[in-house]
PDB file of N, CA and C in Angstrom:
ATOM      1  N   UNK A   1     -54.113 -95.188  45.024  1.00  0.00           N
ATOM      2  CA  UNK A   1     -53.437 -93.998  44.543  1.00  0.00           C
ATOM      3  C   UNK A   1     -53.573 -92.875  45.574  1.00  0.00           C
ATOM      4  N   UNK A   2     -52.347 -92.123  46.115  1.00  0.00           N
ATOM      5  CA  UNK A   2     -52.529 -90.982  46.406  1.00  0.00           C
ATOM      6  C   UNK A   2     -53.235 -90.132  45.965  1.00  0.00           C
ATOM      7  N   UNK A   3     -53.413 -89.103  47.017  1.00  0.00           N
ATOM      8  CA  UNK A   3     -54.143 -88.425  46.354  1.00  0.00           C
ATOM      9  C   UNK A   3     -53.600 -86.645  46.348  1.00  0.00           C
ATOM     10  N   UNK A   4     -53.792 -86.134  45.354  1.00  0.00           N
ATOM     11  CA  UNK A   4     -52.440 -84.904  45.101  1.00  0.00           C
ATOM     12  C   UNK A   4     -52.661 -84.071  45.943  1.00  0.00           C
ATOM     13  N   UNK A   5     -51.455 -83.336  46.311  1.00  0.00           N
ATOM     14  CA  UNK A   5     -51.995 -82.789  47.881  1.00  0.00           C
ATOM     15  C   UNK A   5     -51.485 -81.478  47.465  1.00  0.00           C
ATOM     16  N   UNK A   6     -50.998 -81.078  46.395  1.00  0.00           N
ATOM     17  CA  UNK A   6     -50.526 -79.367  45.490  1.00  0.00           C
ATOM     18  C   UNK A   6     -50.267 -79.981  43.971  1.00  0.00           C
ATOM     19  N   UNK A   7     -51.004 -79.213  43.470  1.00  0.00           N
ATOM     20  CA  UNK A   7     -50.806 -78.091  42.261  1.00  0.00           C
ATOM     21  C   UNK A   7     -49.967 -77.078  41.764  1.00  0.00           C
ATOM     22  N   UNK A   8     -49.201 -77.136  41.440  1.00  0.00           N
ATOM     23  CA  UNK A   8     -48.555 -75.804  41.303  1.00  0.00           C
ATOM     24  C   UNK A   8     -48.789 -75.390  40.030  1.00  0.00           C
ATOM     25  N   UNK A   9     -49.738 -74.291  39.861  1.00  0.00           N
ATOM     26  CA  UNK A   9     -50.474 -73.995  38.353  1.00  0.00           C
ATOM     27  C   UNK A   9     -49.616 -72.609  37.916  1.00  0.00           C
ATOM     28  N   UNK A  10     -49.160 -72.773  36.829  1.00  0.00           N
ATOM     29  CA  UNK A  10     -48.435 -72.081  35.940  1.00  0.00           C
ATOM     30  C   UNK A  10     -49.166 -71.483  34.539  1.00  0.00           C
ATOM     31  N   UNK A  11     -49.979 -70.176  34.911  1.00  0.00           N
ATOM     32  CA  UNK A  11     -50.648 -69.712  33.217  1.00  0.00           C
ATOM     33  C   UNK A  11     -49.489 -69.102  32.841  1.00  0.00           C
ATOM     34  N   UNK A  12     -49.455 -69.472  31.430  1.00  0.00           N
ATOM     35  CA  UNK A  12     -48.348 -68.806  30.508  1.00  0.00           C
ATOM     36  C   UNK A  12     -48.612 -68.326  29.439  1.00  0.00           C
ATOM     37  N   UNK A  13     -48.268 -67.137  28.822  1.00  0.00           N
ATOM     38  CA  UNK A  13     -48.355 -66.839  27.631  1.00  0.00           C
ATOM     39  C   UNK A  13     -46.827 -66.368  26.477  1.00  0.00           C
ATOM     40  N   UNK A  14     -46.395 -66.697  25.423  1.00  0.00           N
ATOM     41  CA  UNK A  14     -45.055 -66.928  24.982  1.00  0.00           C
ATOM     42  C   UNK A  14     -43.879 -66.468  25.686  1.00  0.00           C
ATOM     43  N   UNK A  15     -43.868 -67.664  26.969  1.00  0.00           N
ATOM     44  CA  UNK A  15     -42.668 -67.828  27.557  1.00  0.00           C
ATOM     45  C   UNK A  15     -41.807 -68.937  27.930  1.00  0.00           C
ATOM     46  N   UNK A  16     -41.730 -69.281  26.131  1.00  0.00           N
ATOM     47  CA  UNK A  16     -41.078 -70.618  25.749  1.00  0.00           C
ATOM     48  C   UNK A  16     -40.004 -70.442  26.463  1.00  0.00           C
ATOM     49  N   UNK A  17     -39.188 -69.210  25.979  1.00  0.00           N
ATOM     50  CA  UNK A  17     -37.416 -68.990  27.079  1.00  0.00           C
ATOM     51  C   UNK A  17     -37.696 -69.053  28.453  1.00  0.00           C
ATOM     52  N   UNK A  18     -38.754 -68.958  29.136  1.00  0.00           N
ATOM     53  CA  UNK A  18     -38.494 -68.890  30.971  1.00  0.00           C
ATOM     54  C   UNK A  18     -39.336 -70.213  31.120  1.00  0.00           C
ATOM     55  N   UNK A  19     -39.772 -70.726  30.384  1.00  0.00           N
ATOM     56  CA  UNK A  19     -40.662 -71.880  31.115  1.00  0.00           C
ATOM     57  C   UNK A  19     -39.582 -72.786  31.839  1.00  0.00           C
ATOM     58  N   UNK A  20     -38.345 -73.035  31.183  1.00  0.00           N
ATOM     59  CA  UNK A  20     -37.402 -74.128  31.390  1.00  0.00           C
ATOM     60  C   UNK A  20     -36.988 -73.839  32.673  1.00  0.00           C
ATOM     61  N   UNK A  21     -36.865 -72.751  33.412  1.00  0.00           N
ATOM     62  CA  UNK A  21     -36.469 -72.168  34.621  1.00  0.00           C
ATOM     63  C   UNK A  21     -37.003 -72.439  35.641  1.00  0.00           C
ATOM     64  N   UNK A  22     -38.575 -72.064  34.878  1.00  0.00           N
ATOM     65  CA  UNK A  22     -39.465 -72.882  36.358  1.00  0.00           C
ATOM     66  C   UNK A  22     -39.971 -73.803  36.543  1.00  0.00           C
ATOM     67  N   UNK A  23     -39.955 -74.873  35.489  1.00  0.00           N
ATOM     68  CA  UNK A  23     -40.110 -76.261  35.143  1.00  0.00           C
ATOM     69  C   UNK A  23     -38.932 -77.131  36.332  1.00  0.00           C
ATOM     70  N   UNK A  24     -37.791 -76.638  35.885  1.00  0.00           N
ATOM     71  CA  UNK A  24     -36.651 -77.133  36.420  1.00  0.00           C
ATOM     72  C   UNK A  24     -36.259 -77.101  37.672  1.00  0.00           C
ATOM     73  N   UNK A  25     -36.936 -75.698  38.287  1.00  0.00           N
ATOM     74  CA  UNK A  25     -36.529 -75.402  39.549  1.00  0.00           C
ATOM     75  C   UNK A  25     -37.838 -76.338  40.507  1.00  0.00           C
ATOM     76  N   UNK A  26     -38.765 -76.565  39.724  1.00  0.00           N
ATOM     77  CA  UNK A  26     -40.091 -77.452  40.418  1.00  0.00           C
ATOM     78  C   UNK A  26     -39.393 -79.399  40.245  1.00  0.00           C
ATOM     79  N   UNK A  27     -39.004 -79.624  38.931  1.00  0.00           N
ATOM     80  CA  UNK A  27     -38.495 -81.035  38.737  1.00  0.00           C
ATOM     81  C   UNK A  27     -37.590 -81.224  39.572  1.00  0.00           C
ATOM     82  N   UNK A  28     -36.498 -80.426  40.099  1.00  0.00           N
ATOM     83  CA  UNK A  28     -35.658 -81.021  40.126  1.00  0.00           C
ATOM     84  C   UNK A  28     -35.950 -81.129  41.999  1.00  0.00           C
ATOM     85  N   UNK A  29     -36.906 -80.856  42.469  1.00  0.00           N
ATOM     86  CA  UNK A  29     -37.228 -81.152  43.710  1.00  0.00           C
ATOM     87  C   UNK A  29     -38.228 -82.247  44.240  1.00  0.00           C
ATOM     88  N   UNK A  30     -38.456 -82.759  42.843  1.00  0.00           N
ATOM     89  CA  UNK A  30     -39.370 -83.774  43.131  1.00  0.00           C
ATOM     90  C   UNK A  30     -38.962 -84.749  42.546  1.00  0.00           C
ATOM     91  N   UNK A  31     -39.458 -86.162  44.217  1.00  0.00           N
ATOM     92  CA  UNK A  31     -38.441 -87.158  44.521  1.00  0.00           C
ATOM     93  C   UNK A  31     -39.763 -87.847  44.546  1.00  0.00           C
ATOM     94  N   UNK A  32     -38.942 -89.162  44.717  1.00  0.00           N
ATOM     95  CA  UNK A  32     -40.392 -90.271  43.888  1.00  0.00           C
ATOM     96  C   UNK A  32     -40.892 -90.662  45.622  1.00  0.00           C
ATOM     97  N   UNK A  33     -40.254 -90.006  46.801  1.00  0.00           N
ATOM     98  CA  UNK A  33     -41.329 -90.082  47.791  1.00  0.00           C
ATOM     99  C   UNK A  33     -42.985 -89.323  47.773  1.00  0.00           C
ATOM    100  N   UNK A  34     -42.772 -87.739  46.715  1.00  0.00           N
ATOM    101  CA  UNK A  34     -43.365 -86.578  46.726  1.00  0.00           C
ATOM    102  C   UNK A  34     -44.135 -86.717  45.153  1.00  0.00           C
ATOM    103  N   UNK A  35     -43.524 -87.626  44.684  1.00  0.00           N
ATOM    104  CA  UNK A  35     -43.798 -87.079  43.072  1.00  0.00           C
ATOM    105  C   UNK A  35     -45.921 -87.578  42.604  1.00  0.00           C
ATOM    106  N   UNK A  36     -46.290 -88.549  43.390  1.00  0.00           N
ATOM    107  CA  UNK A  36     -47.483 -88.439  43.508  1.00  0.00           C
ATOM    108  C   UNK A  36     -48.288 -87.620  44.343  1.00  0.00           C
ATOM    109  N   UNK A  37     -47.756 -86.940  45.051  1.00  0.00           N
ATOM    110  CA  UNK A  37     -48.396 -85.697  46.192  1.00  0.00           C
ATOM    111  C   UNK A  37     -48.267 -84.357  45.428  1.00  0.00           C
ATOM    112  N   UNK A  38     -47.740 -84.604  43.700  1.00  0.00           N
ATOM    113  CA  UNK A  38     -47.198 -82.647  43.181  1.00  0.00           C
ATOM    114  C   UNK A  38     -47.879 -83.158  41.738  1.00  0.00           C
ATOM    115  N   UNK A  39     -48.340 -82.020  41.083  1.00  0.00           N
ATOM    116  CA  UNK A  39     -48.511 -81.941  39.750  1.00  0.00           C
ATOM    117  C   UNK A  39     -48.134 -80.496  39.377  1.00  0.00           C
ATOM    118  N   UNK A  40     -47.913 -80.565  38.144  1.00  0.00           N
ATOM    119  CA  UNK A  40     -47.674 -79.357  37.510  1.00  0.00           C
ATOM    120  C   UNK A  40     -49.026 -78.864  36.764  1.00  0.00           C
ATOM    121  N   UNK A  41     -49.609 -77.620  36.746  1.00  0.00           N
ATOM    122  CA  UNK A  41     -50.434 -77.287  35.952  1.00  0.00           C
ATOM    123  C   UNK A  41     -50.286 -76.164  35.062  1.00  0.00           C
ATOM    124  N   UNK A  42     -50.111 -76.382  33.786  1.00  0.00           N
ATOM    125  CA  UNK A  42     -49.659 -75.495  32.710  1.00  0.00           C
ATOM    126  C   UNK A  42     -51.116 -75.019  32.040  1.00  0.00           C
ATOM    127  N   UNK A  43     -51.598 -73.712  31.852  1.00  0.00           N
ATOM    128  CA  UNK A  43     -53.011 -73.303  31.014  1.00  0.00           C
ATOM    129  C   UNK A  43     -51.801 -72.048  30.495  1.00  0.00           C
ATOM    130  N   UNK A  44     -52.043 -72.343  29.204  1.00  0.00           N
ATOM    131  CA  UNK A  44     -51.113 -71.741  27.304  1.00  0.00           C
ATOM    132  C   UNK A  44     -52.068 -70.699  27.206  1.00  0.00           C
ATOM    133  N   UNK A  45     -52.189 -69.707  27.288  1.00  0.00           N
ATOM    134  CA  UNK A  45     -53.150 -68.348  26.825  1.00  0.00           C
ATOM    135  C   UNK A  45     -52.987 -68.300  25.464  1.00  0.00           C
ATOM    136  N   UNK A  46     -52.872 -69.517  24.147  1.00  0.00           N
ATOM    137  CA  UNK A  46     -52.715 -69.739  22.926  1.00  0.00           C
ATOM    138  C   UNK A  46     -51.401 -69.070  22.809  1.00  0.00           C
ATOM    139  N   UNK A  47     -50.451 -69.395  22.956  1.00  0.00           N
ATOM    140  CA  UNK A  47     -48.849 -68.774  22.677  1.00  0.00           C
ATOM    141  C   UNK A  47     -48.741 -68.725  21.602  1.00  0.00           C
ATOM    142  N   UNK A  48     -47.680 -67.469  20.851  1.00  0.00           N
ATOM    143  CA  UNK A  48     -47.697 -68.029  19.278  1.00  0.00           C
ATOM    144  C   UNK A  48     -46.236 -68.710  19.262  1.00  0.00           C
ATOM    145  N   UNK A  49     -45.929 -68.603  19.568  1.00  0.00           N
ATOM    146  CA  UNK A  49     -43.758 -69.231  20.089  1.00  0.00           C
ATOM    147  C   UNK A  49     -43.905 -70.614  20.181  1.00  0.00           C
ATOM    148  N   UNK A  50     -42.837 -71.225  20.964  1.00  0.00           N
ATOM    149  CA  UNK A  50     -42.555 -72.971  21.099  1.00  0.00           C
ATOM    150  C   UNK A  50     -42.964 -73.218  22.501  1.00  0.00           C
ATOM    151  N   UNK A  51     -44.230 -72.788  23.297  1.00  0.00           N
ATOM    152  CA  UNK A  51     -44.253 -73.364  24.454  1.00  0.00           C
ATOM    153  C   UNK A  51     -44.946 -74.328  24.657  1.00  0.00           C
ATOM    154  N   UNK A  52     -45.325 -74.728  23.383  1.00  0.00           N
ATOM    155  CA  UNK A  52     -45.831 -75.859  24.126  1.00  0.00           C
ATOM    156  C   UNK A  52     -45.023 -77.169  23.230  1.00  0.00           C
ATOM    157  N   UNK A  53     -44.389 -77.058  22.590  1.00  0.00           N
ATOM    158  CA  UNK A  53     -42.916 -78.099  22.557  1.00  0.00           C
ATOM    159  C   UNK A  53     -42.436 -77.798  23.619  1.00  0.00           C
ATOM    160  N   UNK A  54     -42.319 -77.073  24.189  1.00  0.00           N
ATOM    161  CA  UNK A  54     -41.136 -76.849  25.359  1.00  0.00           C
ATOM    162  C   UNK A  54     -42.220 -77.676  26.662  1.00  0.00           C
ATOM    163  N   UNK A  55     -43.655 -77.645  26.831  1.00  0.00           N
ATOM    164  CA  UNK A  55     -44.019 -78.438  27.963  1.00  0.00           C
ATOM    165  C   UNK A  55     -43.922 -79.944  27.272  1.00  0.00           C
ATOM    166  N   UNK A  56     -43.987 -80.000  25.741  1.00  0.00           N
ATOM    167  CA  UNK A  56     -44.334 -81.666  25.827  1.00  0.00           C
ATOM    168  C   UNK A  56     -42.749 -82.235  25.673  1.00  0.00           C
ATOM    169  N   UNK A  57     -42.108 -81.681  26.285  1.00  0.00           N
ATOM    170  CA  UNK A  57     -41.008 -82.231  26.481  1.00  0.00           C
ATOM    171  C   UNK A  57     -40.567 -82.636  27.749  1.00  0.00           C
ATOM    172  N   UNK A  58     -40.960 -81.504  28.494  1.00  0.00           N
ATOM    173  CA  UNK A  58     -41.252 -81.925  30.094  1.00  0.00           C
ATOM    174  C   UNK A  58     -42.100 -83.089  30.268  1.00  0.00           C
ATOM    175  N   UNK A  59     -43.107 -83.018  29.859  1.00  0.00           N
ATOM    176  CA  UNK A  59     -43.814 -84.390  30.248  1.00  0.00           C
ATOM    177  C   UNK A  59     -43.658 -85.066  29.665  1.00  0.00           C
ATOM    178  N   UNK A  60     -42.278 -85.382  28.733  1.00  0.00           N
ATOM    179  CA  UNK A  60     -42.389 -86.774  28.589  1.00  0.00           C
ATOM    180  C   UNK A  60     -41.337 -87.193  29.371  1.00  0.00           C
ATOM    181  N   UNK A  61     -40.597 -86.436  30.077  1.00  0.00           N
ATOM    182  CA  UNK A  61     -39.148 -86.774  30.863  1.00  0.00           C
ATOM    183  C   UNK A  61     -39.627 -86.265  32.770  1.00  0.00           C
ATOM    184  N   UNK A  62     -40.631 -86.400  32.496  1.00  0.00           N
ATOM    185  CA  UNK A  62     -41.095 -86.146  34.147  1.00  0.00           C
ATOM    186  C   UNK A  62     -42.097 -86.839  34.982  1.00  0.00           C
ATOM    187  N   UNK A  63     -41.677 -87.216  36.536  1.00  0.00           N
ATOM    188  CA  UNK A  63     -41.645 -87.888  37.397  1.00  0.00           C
ATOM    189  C   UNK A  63     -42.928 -87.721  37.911  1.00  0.00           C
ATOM    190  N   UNK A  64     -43.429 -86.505  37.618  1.00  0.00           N
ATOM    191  CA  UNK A  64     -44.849 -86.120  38.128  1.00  0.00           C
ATOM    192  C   UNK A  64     -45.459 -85.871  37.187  1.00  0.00           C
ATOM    193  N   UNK A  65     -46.677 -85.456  37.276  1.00  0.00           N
ATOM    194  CA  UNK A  65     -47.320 -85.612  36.402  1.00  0.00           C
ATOM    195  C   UNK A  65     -47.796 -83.511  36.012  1.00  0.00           C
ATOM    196  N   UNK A  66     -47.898 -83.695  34.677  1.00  0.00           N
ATOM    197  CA  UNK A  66     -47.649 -82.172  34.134  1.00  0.00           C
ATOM    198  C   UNK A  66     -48.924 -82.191  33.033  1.00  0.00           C
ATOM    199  N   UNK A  67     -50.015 -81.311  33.558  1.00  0.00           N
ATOM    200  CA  UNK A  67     -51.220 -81.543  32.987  1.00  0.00           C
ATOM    201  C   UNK A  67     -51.480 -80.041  31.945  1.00  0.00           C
ATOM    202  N   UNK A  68     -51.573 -80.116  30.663  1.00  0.00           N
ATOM    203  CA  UNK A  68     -51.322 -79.163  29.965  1.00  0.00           C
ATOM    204  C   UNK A  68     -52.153 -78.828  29.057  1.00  0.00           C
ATOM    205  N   UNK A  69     -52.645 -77.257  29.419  1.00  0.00           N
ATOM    206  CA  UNK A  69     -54.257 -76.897  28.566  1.00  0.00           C
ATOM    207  C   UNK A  69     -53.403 -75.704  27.259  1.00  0.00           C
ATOM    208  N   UNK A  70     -54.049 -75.705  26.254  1.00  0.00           N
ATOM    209  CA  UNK A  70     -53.888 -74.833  25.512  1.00  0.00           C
ATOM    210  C   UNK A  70     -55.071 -74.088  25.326  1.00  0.00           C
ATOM    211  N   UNK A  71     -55.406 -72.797  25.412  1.00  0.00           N
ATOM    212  CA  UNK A  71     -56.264 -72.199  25.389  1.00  0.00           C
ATOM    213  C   UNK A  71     -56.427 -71.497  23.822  1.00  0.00           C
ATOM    214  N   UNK A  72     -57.398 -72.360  23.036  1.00  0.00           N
ATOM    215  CA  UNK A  72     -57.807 -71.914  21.236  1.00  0.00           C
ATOM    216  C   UNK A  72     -57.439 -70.545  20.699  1.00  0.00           C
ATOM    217  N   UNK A  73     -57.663 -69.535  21.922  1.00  0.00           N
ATOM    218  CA  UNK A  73     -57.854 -68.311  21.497  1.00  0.00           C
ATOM    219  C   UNK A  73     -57.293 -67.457  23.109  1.00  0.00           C
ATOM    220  N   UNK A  74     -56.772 -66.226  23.403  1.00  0.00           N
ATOM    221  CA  UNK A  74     -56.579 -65.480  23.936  1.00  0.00           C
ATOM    222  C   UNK A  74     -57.606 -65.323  25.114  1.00  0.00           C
ATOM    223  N   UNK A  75     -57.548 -65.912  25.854  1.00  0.00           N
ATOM    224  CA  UNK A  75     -58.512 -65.664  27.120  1.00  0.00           C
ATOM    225  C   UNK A  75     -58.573 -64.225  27.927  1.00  0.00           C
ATOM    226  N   UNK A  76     -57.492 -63.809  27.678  1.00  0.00           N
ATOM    227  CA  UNK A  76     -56.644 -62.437  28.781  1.00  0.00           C
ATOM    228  C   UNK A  76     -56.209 -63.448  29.859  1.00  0.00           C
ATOM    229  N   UNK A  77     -55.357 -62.458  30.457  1.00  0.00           N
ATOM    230  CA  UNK A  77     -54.600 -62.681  32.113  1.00  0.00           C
ATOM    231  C   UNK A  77     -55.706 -63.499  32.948  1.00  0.00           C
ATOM    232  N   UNK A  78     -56.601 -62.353  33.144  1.00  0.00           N
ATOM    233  CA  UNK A  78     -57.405 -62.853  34.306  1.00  0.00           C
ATOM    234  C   UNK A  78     -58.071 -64.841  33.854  1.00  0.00           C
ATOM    235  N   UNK A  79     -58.420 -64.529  32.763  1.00  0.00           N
ATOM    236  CA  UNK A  79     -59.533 -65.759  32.528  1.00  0.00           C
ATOM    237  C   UNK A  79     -58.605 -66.761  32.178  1.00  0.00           C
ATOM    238  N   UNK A  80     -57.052 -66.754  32.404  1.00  0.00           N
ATOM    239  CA  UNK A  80     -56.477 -67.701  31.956  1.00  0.00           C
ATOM    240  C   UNK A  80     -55.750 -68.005  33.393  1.00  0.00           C
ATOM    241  N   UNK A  81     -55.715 -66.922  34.136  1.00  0.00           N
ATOM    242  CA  UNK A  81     -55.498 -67.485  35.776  1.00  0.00           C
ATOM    243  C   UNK A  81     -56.090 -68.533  36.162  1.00  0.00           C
ATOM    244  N   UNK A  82     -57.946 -68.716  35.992  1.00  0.00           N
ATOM    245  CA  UNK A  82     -58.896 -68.948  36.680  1.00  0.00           C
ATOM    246  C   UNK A  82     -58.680 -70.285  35.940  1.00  0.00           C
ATOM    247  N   UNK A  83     -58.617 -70.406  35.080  1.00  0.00           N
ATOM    248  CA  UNK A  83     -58.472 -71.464  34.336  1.00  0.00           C
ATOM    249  C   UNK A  83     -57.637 -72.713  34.755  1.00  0.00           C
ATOM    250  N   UNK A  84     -56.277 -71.958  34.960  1.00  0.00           N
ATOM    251  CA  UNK A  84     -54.906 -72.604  35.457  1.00  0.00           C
ATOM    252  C   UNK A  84     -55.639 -73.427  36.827  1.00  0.00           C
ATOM    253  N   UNK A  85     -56.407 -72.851  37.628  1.00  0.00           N
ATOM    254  CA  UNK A  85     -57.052 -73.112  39.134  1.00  0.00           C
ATOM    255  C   UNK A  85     -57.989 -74.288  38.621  1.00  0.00           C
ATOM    256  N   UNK A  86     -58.562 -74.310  37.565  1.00  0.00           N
ATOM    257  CA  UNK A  86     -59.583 -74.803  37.169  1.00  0.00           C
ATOM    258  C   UNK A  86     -59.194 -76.462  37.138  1.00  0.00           C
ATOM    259  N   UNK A  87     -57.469 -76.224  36.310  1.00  0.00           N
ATOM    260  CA  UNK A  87     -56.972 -77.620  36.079  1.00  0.00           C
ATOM    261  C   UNK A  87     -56.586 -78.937  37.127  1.00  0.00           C
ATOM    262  N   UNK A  88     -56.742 -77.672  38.115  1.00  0.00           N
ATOM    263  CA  UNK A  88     -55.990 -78.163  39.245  1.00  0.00           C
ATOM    264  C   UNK A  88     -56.466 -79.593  39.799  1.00  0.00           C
ATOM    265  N   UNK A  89     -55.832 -80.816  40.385  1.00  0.00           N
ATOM    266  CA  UNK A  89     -56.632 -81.686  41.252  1.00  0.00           C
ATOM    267  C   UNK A  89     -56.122 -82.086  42.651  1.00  0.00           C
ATOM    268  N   UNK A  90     -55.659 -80.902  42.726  1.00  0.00           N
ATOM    269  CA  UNK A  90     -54.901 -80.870  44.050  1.00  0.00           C
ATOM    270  C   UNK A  90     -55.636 -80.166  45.524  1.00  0.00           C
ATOM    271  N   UNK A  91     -55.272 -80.784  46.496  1.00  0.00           N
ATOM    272  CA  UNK A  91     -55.745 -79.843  47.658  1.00  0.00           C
ATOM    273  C   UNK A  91     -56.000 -78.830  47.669  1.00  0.00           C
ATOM    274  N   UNK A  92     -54.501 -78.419  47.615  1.00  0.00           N
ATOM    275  CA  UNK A  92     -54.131 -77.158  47.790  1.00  0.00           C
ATOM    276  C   UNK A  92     -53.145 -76.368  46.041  1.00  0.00           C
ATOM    277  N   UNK A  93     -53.436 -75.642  45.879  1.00  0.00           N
ATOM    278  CA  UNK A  93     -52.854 -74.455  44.814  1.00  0.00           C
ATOM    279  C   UNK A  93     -51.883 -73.718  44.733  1.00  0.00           C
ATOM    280  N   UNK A  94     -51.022 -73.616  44.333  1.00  0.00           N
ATOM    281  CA  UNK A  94     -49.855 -72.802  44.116  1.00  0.00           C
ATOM    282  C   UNK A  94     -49.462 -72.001  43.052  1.00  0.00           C
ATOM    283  N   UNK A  95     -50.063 -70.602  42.879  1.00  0.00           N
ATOM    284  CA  UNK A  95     -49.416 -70.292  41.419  1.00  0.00           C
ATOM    285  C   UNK A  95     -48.096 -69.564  41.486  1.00  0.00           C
ATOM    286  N   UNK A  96     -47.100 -70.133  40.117  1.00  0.00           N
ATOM    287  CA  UNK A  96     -46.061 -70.008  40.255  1.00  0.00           C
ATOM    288  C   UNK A  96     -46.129 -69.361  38.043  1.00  0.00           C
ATOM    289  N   UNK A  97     -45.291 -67.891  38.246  1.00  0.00           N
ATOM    290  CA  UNK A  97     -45.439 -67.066  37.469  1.00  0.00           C
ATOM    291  C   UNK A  97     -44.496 -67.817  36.439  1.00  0.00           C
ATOM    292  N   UNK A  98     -44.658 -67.856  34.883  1.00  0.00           N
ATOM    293  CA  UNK A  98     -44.068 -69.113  34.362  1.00  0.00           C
ATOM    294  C   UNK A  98     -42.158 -68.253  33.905  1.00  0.00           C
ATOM    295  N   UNK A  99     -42.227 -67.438  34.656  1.00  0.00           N
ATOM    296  CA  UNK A  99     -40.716 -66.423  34.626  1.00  0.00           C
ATOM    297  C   UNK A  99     -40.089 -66.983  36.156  1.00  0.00           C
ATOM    298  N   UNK A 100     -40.879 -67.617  37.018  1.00  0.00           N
ATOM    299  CA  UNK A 100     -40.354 -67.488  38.323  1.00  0.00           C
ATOM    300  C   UNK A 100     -39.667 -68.810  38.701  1.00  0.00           C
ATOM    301  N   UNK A 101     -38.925 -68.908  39.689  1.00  0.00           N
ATOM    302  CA  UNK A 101     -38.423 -70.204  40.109  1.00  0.00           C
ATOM    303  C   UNK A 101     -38.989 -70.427  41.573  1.00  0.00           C
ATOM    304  N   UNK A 102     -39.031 -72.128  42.148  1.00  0.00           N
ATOM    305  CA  UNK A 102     -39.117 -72.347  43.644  1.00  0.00           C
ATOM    306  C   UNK A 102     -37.416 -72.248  44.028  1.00  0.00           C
ATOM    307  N   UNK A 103     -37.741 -71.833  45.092  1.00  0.00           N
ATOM    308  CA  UNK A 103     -36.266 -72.250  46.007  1.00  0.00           C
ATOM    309  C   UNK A 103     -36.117 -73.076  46.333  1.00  0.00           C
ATOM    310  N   UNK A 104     -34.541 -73.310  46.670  1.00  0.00           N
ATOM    311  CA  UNK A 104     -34.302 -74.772  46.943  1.00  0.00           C
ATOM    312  C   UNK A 104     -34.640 -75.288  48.299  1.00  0.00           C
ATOM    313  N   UNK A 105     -35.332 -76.424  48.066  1.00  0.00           N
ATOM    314  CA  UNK A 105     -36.149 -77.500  49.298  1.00  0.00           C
ATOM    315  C   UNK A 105     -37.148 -77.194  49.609  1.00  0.00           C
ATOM    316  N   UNK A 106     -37.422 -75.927  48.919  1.00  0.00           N
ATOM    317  CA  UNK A 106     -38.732 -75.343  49.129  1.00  0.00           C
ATOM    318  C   UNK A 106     -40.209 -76.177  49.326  1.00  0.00           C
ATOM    319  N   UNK A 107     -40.246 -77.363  48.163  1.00  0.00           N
ATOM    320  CA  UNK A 107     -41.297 -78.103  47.741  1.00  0.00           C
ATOM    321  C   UNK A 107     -41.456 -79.288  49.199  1.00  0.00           C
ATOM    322  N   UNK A 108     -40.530 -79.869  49.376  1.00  0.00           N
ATOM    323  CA  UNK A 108     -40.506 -80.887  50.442  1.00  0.00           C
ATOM    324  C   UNK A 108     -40.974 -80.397  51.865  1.00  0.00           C
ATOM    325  N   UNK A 109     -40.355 -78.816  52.132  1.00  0.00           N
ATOM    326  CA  UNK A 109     -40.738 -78.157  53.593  1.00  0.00           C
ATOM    327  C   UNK A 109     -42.168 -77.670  53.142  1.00  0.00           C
ATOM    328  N   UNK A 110     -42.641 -77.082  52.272  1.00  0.00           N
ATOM    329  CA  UNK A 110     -44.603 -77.083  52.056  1.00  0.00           C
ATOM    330  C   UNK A 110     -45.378 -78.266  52.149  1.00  0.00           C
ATOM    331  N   UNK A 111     -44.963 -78.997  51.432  1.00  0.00           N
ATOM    332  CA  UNK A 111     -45.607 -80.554  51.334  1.00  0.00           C
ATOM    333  C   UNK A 111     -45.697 -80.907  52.757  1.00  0.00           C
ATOM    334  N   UNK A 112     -44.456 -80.798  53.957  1.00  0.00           N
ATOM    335  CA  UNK A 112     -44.457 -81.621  55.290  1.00  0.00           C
ATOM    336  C   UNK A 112     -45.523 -80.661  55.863  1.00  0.00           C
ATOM    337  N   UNK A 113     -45.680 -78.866  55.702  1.00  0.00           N
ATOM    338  CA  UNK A 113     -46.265 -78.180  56.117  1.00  0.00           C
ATOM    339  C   UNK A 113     -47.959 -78.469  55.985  1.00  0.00           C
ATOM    340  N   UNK A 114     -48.032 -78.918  55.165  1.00  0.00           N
ATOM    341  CA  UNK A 114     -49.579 -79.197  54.429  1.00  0.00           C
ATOM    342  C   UNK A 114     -50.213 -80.118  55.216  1.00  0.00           C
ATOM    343  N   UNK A 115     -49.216 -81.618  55.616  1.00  0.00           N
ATOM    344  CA  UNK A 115     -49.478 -82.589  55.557  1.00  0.00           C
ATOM    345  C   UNK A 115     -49.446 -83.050  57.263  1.00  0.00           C
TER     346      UNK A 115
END
């Protein structure tokens, strides 16, 4: 097995409507040359909304692998950052704001950069 060479850790708190944005803009760049070199890392600051139907839907229709913490209770910002880092089993780290998107080809030109 490879071994994951980024993370891209995503803390979220009820942003069931933007998760799909940056879910999508990360899936749809990962190709089954890359898809064991990327994980997704999702840490839930306990949402009260649908986000986390909205990740277990991603992982069940995705190529990489999408590792997903729910946090019991309200951590705050900060302790749910550290957290997101925490999940990580990747080299290297990427946090990506769960409102934000990658650009396109973005993922393939970091990965060659890394590697």
């Amino acid at each position: 097995m490879l071994k994951i060479k980024l993370s891209i850790c995503i803390p979220t708190y009820n942003r069931a409507n933007f998760l799909p944005y940056a879910l999508e803009s990360i899936l749809s760049q990962v190709t089954d040359d890359i898809k064991d070199k990327v994980e997704i890392c999702i840490s839930d600051n306990a949402s009260t909304d649908n986000t986390e139907e909205v990740i277990r839907h991603y992982q069940k229709s995705s190529i990489c692998n999408i590792v997903y913490n729910q946090n019991k209770v309200n951590l705050g910002a900060d302790r749910n950052f550290l957290k997101v880092i925490e999940m990580a089993n990747g080299e290297y780290c990427w946090w990506l704001g769960s409102d934000d998107a990658l650009e396109n080809n973005v993922l393939s030109r970091l990965l060659n950069k890394i590697e």
